[in-house]
PDB file of N, CA and C in Angstrom:
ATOM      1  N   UNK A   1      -1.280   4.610 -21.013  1.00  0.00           N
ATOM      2  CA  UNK A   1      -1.456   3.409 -20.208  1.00  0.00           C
ATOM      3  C   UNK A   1      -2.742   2.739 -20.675  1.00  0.00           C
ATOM      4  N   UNK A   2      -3.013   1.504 -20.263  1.00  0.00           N
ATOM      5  CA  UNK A   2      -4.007   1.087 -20.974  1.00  0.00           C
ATOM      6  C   UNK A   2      -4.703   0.014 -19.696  1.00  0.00           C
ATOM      7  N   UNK A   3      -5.701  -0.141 -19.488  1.00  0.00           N
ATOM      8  CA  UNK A   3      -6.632  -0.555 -18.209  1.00  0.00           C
ATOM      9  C   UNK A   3      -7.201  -1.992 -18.712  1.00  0.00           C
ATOM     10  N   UNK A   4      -6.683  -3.275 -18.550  1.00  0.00           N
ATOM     11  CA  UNK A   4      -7.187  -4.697 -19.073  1.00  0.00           C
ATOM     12  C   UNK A   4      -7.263  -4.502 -20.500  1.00  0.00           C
ATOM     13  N   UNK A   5      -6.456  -3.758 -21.452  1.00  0.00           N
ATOM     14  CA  UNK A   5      -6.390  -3.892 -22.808  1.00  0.00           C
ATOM     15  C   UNK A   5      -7.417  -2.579 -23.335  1.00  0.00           C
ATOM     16  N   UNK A   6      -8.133  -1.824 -22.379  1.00  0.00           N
ATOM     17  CA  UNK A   6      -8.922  -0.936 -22.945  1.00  0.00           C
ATOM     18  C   UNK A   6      -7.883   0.596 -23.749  1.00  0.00           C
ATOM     19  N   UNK A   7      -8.512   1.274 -23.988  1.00  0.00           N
ATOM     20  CA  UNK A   7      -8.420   2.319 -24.516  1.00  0.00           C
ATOM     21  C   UNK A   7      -8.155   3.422 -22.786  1.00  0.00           C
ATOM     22  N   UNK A   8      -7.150   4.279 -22.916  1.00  0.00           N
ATOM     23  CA  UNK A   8      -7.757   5.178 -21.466  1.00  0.00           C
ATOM     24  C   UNK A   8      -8.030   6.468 -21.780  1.00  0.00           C
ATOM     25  N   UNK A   9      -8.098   6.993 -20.613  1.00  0.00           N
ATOM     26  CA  UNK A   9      -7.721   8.507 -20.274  1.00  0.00           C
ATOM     27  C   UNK A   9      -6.748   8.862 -19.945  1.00  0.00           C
ATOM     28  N   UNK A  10      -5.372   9.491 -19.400  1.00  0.00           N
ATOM     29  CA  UNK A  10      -4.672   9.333 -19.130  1.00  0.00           C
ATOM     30  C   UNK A  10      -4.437  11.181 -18.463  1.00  0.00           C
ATOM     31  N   UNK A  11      -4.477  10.968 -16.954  1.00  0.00           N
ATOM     32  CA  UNK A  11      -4.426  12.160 -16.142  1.00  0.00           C
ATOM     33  C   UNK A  11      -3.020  12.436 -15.658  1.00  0.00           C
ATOM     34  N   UNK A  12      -1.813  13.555 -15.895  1.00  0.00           N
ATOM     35  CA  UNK A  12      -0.347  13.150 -15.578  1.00  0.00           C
ATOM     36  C   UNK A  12       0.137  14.622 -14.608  1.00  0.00           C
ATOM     37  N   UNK A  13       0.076  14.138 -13.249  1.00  0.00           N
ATOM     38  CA  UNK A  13       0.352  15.157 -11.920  1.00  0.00           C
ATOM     39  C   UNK A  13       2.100  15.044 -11.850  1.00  0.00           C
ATOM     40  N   UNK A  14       2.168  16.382 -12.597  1.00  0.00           N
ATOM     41  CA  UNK A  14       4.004  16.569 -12.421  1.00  0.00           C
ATOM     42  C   UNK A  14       4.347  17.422 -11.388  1.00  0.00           C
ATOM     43  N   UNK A  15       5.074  16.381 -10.652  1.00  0.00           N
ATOM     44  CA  UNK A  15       5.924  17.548  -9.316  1.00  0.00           C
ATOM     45  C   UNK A  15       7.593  17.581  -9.963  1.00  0.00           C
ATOM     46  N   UNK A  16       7.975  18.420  -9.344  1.00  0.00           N
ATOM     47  CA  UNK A  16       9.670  18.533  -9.646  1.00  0.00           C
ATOM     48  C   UNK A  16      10.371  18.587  -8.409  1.00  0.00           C
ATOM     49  N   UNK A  17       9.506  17.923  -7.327  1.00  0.00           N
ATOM     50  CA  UNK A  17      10.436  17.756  -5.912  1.00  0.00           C
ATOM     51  C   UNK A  17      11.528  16.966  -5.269  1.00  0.00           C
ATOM     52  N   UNK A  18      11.480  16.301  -4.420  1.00  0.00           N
ATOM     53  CA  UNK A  18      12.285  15.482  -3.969  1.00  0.00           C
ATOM     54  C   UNK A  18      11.879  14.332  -4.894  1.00  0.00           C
ATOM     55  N   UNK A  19      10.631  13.959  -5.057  1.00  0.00           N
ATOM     56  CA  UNK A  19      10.161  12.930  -5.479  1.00  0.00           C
ATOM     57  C   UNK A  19      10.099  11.544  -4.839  1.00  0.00           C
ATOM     58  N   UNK A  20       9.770  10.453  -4.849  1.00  0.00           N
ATOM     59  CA  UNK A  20       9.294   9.247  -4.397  1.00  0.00           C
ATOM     60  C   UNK A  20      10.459   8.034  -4.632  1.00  0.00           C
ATOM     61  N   UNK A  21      11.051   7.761  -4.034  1.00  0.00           N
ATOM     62  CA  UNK A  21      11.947   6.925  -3.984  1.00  0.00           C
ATOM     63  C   UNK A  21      11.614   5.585  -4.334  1.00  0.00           C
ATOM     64  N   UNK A  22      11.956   4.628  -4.854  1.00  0.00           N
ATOM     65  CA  UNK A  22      11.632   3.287  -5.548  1.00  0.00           C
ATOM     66  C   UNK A  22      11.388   2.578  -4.759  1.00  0.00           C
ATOM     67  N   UNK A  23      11.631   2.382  -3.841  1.00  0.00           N
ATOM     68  CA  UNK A  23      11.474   1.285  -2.772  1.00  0.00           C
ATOM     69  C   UNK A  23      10.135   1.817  -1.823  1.00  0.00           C
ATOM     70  N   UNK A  24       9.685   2.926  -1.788  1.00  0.00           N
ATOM     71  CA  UNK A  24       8.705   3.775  -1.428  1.00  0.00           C
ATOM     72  C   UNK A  24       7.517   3.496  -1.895  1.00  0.00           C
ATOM     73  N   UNK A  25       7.237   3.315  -3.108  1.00  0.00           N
ATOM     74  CA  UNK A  25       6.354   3.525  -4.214  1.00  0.00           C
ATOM     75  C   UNK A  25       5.283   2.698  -3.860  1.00  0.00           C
ATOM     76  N   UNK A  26       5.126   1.528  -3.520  1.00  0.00           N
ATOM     77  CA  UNK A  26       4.541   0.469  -3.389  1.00  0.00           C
ATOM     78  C   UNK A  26       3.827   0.995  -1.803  1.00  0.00           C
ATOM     79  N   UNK A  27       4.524   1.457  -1.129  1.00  0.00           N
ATOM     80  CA  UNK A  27       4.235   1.916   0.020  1.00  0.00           C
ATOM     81  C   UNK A  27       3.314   2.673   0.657  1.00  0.00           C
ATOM     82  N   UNK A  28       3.316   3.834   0.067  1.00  0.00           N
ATOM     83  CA  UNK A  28       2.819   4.839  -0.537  1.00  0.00           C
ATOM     84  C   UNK A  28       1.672   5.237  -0.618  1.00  0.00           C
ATOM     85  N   UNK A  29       0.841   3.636  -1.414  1.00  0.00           N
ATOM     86  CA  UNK A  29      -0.609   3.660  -1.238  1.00  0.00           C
ATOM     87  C   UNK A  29      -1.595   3.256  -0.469  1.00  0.00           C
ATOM     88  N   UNK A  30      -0.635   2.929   0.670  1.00  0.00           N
ATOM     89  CA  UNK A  30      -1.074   2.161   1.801  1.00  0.00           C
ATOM     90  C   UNK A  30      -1.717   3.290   2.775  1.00  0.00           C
ATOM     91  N   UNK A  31      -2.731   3.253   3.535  1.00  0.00           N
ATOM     92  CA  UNK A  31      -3.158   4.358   4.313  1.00  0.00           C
ATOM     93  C   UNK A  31      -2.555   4.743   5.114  1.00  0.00           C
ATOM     94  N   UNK A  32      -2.202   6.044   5.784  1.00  0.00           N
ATOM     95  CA  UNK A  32      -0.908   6.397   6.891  1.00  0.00           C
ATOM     96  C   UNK A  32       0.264   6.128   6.316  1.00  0.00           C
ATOM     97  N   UNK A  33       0.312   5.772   5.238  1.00  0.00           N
ATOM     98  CA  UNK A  33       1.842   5.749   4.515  1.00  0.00           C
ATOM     99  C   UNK A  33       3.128   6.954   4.226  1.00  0.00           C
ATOM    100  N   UNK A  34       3.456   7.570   4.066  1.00  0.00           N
ATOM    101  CA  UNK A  34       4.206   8.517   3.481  1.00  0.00           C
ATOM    102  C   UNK A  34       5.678   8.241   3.021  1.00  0.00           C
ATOM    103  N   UNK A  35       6.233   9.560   2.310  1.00  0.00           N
ATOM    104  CA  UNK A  35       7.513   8.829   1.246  1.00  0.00           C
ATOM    105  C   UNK A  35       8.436   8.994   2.701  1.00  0.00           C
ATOM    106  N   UNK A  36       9.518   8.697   2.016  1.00  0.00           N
ATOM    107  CA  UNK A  36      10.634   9.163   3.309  1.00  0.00           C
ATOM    108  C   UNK A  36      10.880  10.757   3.866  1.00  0.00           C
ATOM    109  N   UNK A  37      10.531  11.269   5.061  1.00  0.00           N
ATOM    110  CA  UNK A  37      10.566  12.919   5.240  1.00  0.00           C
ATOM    111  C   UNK A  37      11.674  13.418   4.854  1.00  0.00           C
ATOM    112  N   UNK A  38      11.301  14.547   3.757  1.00  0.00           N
ATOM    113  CA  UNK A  38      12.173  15.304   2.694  1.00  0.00           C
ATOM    114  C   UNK A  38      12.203  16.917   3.884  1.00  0.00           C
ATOM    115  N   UNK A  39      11.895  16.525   5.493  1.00  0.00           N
ATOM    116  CA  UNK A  39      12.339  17.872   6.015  1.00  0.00           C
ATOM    117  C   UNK A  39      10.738  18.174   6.734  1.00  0.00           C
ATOM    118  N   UNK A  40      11.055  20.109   7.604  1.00  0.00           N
ATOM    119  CA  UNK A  40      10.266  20.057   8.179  1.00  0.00           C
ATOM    120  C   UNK A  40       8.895  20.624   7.812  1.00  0.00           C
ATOM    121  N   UNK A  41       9.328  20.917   6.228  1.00  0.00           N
ATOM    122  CA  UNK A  41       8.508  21.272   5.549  1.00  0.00           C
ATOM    123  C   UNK A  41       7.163  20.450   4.926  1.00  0.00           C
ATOM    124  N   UNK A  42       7.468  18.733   5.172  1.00  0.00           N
ATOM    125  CA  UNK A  42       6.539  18.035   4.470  1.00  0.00           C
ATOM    126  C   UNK A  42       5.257  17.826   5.556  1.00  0.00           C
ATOM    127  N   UNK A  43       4.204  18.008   4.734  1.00  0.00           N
ATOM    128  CA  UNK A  43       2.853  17.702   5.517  1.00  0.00           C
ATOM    129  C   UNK A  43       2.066  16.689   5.276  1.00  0.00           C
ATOM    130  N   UNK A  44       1.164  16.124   5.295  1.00  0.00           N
ATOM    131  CA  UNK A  44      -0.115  15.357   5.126  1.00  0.00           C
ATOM    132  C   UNK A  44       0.341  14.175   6.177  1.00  0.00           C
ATOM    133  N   UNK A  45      -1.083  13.161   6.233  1.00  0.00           N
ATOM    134  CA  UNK A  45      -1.022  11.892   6.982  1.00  0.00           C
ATOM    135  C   UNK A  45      -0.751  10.716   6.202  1.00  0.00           C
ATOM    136  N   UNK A  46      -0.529  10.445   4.923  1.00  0.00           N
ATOM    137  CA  UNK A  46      -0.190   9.877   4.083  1.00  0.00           C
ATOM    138  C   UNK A  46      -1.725   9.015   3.662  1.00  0.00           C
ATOM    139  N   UNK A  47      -2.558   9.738   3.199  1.00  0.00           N
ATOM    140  CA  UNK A  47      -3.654   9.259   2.770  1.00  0.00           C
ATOM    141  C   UNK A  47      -4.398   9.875   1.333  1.00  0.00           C
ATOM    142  N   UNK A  48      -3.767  10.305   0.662  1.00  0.00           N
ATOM    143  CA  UNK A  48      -4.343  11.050  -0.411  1.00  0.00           C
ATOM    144  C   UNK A  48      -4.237  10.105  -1.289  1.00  0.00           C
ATOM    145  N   UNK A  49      -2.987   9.197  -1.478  1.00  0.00           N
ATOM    146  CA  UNK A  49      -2.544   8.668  -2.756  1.00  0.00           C
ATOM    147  C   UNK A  49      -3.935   7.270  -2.399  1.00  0.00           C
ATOM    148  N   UNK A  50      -4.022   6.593  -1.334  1.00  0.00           N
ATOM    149  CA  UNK A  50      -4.310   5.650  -0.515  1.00  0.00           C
ATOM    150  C   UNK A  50      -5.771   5.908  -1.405  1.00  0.00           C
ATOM    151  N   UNK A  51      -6.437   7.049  -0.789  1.00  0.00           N
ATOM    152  CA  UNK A  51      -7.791   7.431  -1.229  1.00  0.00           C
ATOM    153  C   UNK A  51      -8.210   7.497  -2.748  1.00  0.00           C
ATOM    154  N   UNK A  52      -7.047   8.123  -3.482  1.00  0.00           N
ATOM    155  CA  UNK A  52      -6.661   8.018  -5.036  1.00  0.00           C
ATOM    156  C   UNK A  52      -6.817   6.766  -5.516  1.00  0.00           C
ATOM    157  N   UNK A  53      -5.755   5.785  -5.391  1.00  0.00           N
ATOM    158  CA  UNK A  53      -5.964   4.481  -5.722  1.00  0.00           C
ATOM    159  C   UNK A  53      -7.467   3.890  -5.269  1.00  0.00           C
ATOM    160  N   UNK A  54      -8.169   3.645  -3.842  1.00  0.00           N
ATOM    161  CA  UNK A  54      -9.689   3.427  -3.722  1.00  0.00           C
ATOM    162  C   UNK A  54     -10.631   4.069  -4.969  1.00  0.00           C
ATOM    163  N   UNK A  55     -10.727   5.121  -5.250  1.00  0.00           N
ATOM    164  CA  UNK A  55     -11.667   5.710  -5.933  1.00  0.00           C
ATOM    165  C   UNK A  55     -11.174   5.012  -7.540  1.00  0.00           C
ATOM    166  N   UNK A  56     -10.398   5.377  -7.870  1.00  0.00           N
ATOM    167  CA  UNK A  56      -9.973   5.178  -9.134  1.00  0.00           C
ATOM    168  C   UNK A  56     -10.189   2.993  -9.603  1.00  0.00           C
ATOM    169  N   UNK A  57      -9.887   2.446  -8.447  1.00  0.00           N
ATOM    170  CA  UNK A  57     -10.304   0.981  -8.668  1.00  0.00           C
ATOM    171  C   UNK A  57     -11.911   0.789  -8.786  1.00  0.00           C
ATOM    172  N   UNK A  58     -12.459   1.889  -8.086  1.00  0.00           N
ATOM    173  CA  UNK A  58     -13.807   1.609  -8.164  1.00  0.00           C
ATOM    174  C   UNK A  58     -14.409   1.858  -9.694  1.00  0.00           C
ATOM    175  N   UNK A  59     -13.898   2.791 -10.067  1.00  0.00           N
ATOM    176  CA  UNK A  59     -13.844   3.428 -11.203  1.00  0.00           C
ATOM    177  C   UNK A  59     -13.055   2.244 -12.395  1.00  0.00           C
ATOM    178  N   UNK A  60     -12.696   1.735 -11.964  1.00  0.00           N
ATOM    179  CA  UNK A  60     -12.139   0.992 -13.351  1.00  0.00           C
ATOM    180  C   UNK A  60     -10.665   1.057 -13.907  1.00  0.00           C
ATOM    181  N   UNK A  61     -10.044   1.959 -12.770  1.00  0.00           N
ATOM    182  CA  UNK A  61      -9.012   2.837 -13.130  1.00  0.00           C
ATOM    183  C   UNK A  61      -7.306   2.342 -12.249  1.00  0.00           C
ATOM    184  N   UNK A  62      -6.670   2.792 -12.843  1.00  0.00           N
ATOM    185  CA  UNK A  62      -5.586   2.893 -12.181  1.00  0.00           C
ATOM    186  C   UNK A  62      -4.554   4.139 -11.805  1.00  0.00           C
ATOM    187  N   UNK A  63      -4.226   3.883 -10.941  1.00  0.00           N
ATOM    188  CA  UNK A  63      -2.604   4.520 -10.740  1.00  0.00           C
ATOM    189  C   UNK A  63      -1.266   4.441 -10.431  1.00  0.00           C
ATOM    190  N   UNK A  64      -0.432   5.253 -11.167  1.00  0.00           N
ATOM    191  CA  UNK A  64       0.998   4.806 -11.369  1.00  0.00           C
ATOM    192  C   UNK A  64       1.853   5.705 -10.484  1.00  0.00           C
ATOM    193  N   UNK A  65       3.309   5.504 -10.230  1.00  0.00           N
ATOM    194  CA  UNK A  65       4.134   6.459 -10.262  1.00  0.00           C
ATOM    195  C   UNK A  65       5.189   6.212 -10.997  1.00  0.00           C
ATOM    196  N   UNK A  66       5.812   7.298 -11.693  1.00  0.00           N
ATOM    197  CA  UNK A  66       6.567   7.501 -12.856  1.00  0.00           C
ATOM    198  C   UNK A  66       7.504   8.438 -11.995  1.00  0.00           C
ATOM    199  N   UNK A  67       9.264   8.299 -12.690  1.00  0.00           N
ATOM    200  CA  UNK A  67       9.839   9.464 -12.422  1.00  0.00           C
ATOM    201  C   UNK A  67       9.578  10.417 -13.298  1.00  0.00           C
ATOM    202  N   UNK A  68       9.878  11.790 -12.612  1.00  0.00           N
ATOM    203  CA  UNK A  68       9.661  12.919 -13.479  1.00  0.00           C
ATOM    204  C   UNK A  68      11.028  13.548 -14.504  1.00  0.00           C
ATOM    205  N   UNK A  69      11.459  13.656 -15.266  1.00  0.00           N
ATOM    206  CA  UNK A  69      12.828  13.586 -16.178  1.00  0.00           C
ATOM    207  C   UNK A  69      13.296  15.115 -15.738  1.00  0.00           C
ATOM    208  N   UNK A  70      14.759  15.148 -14.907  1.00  0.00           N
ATOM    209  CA  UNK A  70      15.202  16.340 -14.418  1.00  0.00           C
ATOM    210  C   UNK A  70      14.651  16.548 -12.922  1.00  0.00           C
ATOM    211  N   UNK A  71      14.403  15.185 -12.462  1.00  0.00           N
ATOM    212  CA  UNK A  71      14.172  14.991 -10.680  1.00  0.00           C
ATOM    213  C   UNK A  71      12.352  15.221 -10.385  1.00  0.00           C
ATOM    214  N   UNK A  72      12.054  14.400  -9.638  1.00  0.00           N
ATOM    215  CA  UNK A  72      10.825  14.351  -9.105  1.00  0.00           C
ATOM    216  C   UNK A  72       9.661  13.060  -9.251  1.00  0.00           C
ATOM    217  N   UNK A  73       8.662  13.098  -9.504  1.00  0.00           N
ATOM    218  CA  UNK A  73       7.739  12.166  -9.114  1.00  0.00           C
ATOM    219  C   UNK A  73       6.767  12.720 -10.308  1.00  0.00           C
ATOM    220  N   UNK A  74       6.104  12.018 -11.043  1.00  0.00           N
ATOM    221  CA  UNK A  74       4.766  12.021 -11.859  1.00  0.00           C
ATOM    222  C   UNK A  74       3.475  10.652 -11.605  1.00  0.00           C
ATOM    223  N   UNK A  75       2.730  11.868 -11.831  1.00  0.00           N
ATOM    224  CA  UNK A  75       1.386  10.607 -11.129  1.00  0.00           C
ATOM    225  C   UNK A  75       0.433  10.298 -12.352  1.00  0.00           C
ATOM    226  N   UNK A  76       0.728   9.394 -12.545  1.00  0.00           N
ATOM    227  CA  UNK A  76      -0.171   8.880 -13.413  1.00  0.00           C
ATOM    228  C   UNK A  76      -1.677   8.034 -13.050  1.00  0.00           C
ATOM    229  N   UNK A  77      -2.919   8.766 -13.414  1.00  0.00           N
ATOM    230  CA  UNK A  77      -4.312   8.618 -13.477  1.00  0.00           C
ATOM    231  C   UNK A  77      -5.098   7.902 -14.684  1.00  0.00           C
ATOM    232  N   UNK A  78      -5.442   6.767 -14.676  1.00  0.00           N
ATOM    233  CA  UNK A  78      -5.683   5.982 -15.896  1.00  0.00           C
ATOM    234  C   UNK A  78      -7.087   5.906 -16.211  1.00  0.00           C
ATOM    235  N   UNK A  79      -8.048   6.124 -16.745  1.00  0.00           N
ATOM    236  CA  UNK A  79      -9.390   5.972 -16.725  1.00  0.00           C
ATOM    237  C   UNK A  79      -9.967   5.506 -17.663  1.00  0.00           C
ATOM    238  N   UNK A  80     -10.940   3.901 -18.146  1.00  0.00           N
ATOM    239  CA  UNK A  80     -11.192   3.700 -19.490  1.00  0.00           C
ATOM    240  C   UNK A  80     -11.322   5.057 -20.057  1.00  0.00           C
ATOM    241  N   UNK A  81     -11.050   4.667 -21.234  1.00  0.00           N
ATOM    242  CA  UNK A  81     -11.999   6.361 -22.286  1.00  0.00           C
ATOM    243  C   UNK A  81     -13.766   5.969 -22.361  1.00  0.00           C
ATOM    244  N   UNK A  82     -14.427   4.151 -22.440  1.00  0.00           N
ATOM    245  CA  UNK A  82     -15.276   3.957 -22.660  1.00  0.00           C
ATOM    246  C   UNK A  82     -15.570   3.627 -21.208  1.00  0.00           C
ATOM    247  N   UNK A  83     -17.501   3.955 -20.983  1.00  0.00           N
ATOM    248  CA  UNK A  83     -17.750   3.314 -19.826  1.00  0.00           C
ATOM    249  C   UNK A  83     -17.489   1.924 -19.991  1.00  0.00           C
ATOM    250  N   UNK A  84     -17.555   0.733 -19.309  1.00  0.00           N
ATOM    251  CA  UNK A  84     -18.015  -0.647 -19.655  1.00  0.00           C
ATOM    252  C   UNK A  84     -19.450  -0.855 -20.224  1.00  0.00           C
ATOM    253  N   UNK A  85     -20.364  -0.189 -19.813  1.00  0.00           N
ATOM    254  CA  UNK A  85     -21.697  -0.735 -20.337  1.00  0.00           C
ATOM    255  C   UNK A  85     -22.113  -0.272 -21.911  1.00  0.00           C
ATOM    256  N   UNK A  86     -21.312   1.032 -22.074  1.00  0.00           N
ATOM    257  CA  UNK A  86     -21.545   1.477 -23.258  1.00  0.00           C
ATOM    258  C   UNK A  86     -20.931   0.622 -24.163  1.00  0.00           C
ATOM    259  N   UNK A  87     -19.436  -0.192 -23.838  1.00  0.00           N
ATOM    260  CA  UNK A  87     -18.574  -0.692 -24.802  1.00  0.00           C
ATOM    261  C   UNK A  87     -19.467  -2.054 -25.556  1.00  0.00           C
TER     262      UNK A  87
END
């Protein structure tokens, strides 16, 4: 992935779960958000991804979601490779 034409880092969180539904995705990163309940097994308040995206904009950075090939969700973490001030 590449951040305003830069060069990145590229951080890639593979689950093989239910995964994140398309219409979800956008959703998602919203605070208190969560995907659609996959059961009584799923936990959190839907704030991790929310907090993810904050930090990572501050940072310069982005994040994606990707399907995972053979079912699930991949998270993609984008980070220049260069600081800005160094470039």
């Amino acid at each position: 992935m590449r951040v305003d034409d830069r060069a990145t880092v590229d951080v890639r969180v593979i689950d093989h779960g239910p995964g994140i539904r398309l219409a979800d995705r956008d959703r998602v990163f919203q605070p208190f958000q969560r995907a659609v309940d996959h059961g009584a097994d799923s936990t959190g308040v839907g704030l991790g991804l929310a907090i993810t995206r904050g930090l990572l904009e501050t940072m310069d950075g982005e994040v994606a979601i990707e399907d995972t090939p053979g079912g699930g969700t991949t998270i993609v973490i984008s980070l220049p490779a260069v600081a800005e001030d160094a470039a």
